[in-house]
Protein backbone atom coordinates (compact mmCIF):
# COMPACT_ATOMS: atom_id res chain seq x y z
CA UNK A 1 -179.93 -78.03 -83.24
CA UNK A 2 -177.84 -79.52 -80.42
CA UNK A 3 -177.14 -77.05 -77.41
CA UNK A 4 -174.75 -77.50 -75.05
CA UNK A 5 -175.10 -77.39 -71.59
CA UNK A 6 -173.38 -77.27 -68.27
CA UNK A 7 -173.68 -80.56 -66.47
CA UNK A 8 -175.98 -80.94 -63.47
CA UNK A 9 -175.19 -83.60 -60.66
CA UNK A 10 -177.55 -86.70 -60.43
CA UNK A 11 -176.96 -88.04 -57.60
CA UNK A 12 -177.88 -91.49 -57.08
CA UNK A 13 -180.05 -94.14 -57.03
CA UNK A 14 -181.71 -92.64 -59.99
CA UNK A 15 -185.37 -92.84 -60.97
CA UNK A 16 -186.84 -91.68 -63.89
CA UNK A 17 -191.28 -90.84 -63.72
CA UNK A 18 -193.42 -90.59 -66.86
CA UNK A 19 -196.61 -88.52 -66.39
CA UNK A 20 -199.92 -89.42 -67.52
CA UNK A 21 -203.06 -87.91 -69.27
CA UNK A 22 -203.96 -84.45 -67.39
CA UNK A 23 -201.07 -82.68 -68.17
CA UNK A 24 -200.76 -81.70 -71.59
CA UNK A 25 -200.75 -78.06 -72.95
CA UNK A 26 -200.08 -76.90 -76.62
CA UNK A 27 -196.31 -76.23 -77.30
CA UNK A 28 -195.21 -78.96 -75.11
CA UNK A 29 -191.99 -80.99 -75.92
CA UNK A 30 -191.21 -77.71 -78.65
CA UNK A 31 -188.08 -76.85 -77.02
CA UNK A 32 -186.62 -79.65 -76.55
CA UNK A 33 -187.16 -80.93 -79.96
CA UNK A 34 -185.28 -77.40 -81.10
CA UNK A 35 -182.59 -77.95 -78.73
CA UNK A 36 -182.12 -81.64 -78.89
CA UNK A 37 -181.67 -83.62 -82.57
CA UNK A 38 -182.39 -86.98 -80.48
CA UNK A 39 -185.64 -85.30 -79.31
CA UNK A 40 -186.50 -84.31 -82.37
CA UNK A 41 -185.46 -87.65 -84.01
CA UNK A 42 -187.90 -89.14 -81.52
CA UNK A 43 -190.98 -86.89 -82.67
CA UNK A 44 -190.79 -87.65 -85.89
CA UNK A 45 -190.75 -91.35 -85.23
CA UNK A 46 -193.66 -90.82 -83.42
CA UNK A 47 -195.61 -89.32 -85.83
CA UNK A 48 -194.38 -91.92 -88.54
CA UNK A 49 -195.69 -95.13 -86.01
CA UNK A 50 -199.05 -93.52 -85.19
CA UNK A 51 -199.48 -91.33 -88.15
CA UNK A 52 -200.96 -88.72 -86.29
CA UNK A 53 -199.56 -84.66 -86.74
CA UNK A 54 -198.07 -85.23 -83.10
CA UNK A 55 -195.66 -82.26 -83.77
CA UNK A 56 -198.95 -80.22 -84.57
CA UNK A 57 -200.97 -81.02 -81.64
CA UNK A 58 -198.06 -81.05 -79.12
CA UNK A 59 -196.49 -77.82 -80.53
CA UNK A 60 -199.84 -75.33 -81.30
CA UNK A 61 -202.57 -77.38 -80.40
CA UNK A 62 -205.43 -75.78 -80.71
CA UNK A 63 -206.08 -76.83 -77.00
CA UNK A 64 -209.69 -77.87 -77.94
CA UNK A 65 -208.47 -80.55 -80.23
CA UNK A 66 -205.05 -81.83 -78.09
CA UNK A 67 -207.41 -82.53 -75.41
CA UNK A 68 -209.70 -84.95 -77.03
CA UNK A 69 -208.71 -88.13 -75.07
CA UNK A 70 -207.69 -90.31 -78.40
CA UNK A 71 -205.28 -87.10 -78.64
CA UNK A 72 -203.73 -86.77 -75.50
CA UNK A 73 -202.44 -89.82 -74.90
CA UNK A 74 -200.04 -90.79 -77.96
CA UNK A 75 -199.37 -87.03 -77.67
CA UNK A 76 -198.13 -87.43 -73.65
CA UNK A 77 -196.25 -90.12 -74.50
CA UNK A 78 -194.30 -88.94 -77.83
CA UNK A 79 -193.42 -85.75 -75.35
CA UNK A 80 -191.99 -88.46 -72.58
CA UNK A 81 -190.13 -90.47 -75.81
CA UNK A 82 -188.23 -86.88 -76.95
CA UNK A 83 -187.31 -85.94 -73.54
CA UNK A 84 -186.46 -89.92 -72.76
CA UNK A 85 -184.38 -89.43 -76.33
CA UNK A 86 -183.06 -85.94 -75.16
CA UNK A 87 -181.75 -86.99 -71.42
CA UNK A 88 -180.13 -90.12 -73.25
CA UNK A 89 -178.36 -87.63 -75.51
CA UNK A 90 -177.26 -85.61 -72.92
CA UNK A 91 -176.19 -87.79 -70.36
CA UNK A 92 -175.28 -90.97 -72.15
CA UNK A 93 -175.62 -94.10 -70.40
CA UNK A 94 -176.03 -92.70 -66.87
CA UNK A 95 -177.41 -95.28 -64.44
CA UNK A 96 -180.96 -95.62 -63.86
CA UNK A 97 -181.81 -97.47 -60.99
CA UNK A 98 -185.71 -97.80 -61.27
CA UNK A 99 -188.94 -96.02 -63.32
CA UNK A 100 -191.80 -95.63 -63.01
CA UNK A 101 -195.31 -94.05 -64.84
CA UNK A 102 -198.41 -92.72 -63.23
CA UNK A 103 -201.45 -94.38 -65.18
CA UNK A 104 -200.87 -93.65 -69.38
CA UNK A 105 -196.94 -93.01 -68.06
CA UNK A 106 -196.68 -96.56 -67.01
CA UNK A 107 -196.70 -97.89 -70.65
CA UNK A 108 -193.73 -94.59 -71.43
CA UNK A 109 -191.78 -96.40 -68.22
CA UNK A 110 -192.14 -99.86 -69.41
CA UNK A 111 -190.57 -98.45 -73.01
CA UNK A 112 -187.81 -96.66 -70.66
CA UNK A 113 -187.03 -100.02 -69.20
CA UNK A 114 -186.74 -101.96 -72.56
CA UNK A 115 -189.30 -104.04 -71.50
CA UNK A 116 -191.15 -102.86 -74.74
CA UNK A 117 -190.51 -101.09 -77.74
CA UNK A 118 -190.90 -97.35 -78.28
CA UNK A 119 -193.22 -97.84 -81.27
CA UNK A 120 -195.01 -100.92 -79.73
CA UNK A 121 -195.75 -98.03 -76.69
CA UNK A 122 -196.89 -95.60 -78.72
CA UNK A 123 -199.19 -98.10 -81.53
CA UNK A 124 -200.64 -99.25 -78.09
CA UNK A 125 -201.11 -95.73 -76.40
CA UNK A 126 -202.79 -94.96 -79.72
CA UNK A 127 -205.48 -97.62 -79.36
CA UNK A 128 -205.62 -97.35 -75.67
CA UNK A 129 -206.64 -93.38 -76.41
CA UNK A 130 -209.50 -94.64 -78.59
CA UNK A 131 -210.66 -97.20 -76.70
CA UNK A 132 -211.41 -95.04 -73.91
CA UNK A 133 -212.65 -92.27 -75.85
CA UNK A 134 -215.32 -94.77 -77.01
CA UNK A 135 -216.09 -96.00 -73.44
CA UNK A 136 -216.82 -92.08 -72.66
CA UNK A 137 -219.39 -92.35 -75.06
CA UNK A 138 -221.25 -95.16 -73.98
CA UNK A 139 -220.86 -94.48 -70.10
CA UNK A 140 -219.88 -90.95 -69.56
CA UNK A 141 -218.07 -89.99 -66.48
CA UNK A 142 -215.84 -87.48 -64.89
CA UNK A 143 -213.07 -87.18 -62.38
CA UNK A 144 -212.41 -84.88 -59.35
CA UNK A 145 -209.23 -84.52 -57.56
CA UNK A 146 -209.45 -83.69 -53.85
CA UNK A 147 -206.65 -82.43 -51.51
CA UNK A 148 -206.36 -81.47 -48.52
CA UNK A 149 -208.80 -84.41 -46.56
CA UNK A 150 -207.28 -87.70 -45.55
CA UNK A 151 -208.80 -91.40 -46.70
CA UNK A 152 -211.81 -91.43 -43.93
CA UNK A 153 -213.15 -88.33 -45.12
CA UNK A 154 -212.60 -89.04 -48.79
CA UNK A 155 -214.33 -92.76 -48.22
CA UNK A 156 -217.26 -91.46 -46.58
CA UNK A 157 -217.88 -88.75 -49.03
CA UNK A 158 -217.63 -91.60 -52.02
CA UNK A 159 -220.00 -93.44 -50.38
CA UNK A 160 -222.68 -90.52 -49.43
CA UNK A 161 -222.09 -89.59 -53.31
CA UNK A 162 -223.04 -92.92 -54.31
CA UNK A 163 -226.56 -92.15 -54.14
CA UNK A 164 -226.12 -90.13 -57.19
CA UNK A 165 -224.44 -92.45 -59.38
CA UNK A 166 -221.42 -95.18 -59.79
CA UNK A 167 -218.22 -93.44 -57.70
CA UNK A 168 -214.96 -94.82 -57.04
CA UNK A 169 -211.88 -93.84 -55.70
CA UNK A 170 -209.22 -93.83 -58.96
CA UNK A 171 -205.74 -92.49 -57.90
CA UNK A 172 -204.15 -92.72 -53.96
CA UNK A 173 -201.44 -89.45 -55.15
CA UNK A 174 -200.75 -88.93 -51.35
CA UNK A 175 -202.32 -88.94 -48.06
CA UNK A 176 -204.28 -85.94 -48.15
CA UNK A 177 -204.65 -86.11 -52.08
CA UNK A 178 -207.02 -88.23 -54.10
CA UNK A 179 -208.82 -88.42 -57.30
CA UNK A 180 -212.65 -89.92 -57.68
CA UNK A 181 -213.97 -91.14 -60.76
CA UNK A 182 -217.56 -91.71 -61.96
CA UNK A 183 -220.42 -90.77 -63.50
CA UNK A 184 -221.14 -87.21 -63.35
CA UNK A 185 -224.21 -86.63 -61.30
CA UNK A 186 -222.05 -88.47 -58.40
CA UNK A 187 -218.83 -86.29 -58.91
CA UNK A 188 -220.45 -83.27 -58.76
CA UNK A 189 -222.32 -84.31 -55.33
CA UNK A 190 -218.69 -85.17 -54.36
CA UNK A 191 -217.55 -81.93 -55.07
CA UNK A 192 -220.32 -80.42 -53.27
CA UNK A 193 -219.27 -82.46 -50.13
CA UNK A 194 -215.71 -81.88 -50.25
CA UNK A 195 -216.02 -78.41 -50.25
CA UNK A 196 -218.03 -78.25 -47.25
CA UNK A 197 -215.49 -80.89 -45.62
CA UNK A 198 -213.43 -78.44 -46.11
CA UNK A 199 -210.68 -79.56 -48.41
CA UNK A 200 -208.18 -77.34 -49.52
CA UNK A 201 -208.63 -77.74 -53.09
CA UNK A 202 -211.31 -79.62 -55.28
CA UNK A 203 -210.65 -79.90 -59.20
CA UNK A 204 -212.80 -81.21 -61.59
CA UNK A 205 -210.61 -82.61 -63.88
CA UNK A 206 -210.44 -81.92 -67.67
CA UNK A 207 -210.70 -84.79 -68.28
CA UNK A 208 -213.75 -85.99 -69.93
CA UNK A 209 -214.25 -89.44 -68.86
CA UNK A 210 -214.01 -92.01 -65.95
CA UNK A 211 -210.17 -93.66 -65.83
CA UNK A 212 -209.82 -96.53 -63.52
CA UNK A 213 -213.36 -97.34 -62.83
CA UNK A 214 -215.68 -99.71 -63.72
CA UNK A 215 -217.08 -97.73 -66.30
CA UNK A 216 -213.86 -98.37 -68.92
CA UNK A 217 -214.60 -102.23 -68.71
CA UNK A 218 -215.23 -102.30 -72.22
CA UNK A 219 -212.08 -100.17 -72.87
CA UNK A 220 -210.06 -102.52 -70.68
CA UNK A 221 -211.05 -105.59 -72.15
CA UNK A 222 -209.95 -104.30 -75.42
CA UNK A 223 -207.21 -103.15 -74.33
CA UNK A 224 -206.11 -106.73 -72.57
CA UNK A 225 -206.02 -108.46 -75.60
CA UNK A 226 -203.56 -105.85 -77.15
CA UNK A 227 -201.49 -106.42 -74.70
CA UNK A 228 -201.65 -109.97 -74.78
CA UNK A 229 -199.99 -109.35 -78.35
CA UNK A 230 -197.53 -106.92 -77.33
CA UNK A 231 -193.50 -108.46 -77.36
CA UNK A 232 -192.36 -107.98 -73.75
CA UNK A 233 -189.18 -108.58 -71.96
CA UNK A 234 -187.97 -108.06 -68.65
CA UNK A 235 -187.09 -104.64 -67.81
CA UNK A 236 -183.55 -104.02 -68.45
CA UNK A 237 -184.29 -101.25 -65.37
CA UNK A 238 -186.53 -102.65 -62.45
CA UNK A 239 -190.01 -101.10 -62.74
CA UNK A 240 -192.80 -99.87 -59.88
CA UNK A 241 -196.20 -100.97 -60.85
CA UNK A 242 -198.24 -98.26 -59.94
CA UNK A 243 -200.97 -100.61 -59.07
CA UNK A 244 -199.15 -102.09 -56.29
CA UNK A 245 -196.24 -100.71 -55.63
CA UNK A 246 -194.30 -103.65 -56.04
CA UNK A 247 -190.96 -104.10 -58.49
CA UNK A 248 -191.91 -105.57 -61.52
CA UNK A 249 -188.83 -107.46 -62.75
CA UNK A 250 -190.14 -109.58 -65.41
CA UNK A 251 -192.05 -109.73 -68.34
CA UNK A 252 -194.98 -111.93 -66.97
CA UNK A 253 -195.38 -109.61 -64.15
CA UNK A 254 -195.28 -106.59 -66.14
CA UNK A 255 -198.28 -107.99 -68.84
CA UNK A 256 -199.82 -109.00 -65.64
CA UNK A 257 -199.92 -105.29 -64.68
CA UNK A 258 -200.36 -104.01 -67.85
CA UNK A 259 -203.44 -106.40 -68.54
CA UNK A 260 -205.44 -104.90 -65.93
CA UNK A 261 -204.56 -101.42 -65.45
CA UNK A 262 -207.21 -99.34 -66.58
CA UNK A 263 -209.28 -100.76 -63.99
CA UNK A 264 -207.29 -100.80 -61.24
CA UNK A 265 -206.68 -97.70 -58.95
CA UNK A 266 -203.39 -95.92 -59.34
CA UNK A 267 -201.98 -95.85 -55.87
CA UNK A 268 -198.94 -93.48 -56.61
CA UNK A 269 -198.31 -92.85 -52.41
CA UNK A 270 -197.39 -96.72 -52.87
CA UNK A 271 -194.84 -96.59 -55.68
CA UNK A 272 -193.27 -93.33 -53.76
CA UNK A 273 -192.88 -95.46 -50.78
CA UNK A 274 -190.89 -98.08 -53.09
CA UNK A 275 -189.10 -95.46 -53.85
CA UNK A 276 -188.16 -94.14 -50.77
CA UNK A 277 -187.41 -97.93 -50.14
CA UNK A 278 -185.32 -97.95 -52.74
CA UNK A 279 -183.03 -95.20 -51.12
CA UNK A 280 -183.72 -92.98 -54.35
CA UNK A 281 -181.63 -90.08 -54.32
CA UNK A 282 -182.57 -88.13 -57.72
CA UNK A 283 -186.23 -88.16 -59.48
CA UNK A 284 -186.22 -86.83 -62.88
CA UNK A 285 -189.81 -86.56 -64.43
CA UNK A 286 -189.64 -86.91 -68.19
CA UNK A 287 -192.60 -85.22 -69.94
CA UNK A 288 -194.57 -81.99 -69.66
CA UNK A 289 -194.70 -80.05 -66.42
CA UNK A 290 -193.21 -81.49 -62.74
CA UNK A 291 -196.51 -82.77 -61.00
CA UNK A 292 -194.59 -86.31 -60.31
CA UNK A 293 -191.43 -84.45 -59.31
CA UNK A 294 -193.91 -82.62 -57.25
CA UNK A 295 -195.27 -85.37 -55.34
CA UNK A 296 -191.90 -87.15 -54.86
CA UNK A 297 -190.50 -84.48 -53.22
CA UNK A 298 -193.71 -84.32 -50.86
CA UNK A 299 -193.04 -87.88 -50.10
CA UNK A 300 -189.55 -88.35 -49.88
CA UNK A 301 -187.30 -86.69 -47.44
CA UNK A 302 -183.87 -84.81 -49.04
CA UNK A 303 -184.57 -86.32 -52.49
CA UNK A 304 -183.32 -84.27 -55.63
CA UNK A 305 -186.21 -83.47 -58.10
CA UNK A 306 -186.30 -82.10 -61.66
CA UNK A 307 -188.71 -82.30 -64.45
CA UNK A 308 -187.94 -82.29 -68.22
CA UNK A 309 -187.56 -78.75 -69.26
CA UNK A 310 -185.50 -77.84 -65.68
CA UNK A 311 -183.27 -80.56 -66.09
CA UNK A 312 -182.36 -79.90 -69.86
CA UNK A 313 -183.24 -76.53 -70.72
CA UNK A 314 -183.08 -73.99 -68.00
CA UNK A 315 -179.48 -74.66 -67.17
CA UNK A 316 -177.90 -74.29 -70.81
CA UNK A 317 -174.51 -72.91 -70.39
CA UNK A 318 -172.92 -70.01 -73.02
C-alpha cells in the first residue's frame, strides 16, 4: 500500500544518518513497509540477498532472538534500506548534501551514497554480524555508556578500571556522553565508578560483546579482507567517516575507513562538527528510533531533525 502524505519542508543542506547496532526492537520498519511499496520492495530484497526471515525478526521478533548480534545487524540495516527506499519514494530525487552512519550505519551510508551496492551492504553486514558474534565467544566483553561526565573524568575512570581487565574508550557521542568497551570484570568496575562520579546516567549496554576494541581483532581482520573484495566507488553524496570526521570523497578513502573500522573508536561529536561545518540545515535519521537525530540536535544550533517514522508516517495527510 502507498499512502499519501502532506509534504514536509527540508530545508537545506540535507544530511541523511544511519543508526547502528543498539537500537533495534521487534516490529521495527513494519509500518513503513505497509505504507510504502518501495519499503517493502526493499525488505524483501533483503531477505532474498541474506536469506535470513528479516521480515520475521524485524516485525515480531521474539526480542531474545533479534538481539543475537549475527541478527541485529543485517536486521538494522534492511530497516535503514526500506526507509532509504521509502524517503526516495516519497521525495524523489531531493538533494542530499552529505551522510553519514554511526558504527554498523556507516556501511547503510556508504550504500546511501552509491559508493556500494545495497546487496553488497547487506552480504557484508551479514558476515560482519557473525564475525563478531564469534569474537564474543572467544573474548567476551561488554559495553557501558556514560553521560553526564566530561573526557577527564571518563579517562581516569578507564584507567582506574583497568586493573580489572582490558577497557577502552569505544564511541566519543558528545562531550558529556561516552561509551567504554571491554571485558566485563572492567566494565562493571567502571560502572561502579561512574556512579559515584556522579554521572547522570550509566547503561550497560545490551549489547553482548566489545565493539571497537581490541578484543574484535580477529573479527576485524576478517572483516578487512571482505572489504578488500567489496566493488566501491566514490560516493555519489560526500560521506563523514565516523572515525575521523573527515569527508570521504573517494573510493580509496572510503575502503581505507571501512578496512579498519571495527577497531577504531567512533567519534560521532567529530562527524557532528563536520556537520555543523557543513552548514547542515535538515538531519533526517533513517532507521529505527531518533537517537542520531537526537544527538544532532544537541550539537547543532537551529538544525531541523526527524527520524524515520516522524518524517514519513506521523504526518500522513487524509
Amino acid at each position: 500500500m502507498t499512502a499519501t502524505y502532506a509534504r514536509p519542508t527540508l530545508s537545506g543542506p540535507l544530511a541523511l544518518l544511519f543508526p547502528g547496532q543498539g537500537v533495534q526492537r521487534p516490529g521495527m520498519g513494519r509500518e513503513l513497509t505497509r505504507m510504502f511499496s518501495a519499503a517493502e520492495a526493499a525488505m524483501e530484497r533483503a531477505e532474498a540477498v541474506v536469506r535470513m526471515p528479516l521480515r520475521r525478526l524485524c516485525f515480531e521478533g521474539p526480542a531474545d532472538e533479534l538481539f543475537r548480534t549475527e541478527n541485529i545487524q543485517p536486521c538494522v540495516v534492511a530497516v535503514s534500506y526500506a526507509a532509504f527506499a521509502a524517503f526516495r519514494q516519497r521525495f524523489g530525487e531531493l538533494p542530499v548534501e552529505v551522510v553519514a552512519g554511526h558504527s554498523l550505519g556507516e556501511i547503510s551510508a556508504c550504500a546511501a551514497s552509491g559508493a556500494m551496492s545495497w546487496d553488497d551492504a547487506l552480504q557484508l553486514v551479514r558476515e560482519r554480524g557473525r564475525l563478531m558474534a564469534a569474537a564474543a565467544l572467544s573474548s567476551p566483553g561488554r559495553m557501558l555508556a556514560v553521560v553526564g561526565l566530561d573526557a577527564d573524568q571518563v579517562e581516569e575512570i578507564r584507567a582506574a578500571a583497568g586493573a580489572a581487565g582490558g577497557i577502552w574508550v569505544a564511541n566519543i557521542n558528545a562531550s558529556n556522553q561516552f561509551i567504554l568497551s571491554g571485558e566485563a570484570p572492567a566494565i562493571a568496575r567502571a560502572e561502579e565508578m561512574a556512579v559515584r562520579a556522579g554521572a547522570r546516567r550509566v547503561t550497560l549496554l545490551d549489547i553482548p560483546l566489545a565493539a571497537h576494541s581490541p578484543l574484535m581483532a580477529r573479527a576485524a581482520a576478517s572483516l578487512a579482507e571482505r572489504v578488500r573484495l567489496i566493488q566501491l566507488r566514490a560516493p555519489q553524496i560526500p560521506l563523514v567517516a565516523n572515525g575521523s570526521g573527515l569527508v570521504l570523497r573517494s573510493a580509496r578513502s572510503l575502503r581505507a575507513e571501512l578496512t579498519g573500522h571495527l577497531l577504531r573508536p567512533v567519534l560521532w561529536a567529530r562527524t557532528m562538527a563536520a556537520m555543523q561545518g557543513l552548514r547542515v540545515g535538515t538531519v533526517v535519521e533513517l532507521g529505527p528510533g531518533r537517537v542520531l537525530a537526537s544527538l544532532a540536535a544537541k550539537h547543532m544550533a537551529g538544525v531541523s531533525t526527524w527520524n524515520a517514522d516522524e518524517l514519513l508516517l506521523d504526518s500522513q495527510a487524509g
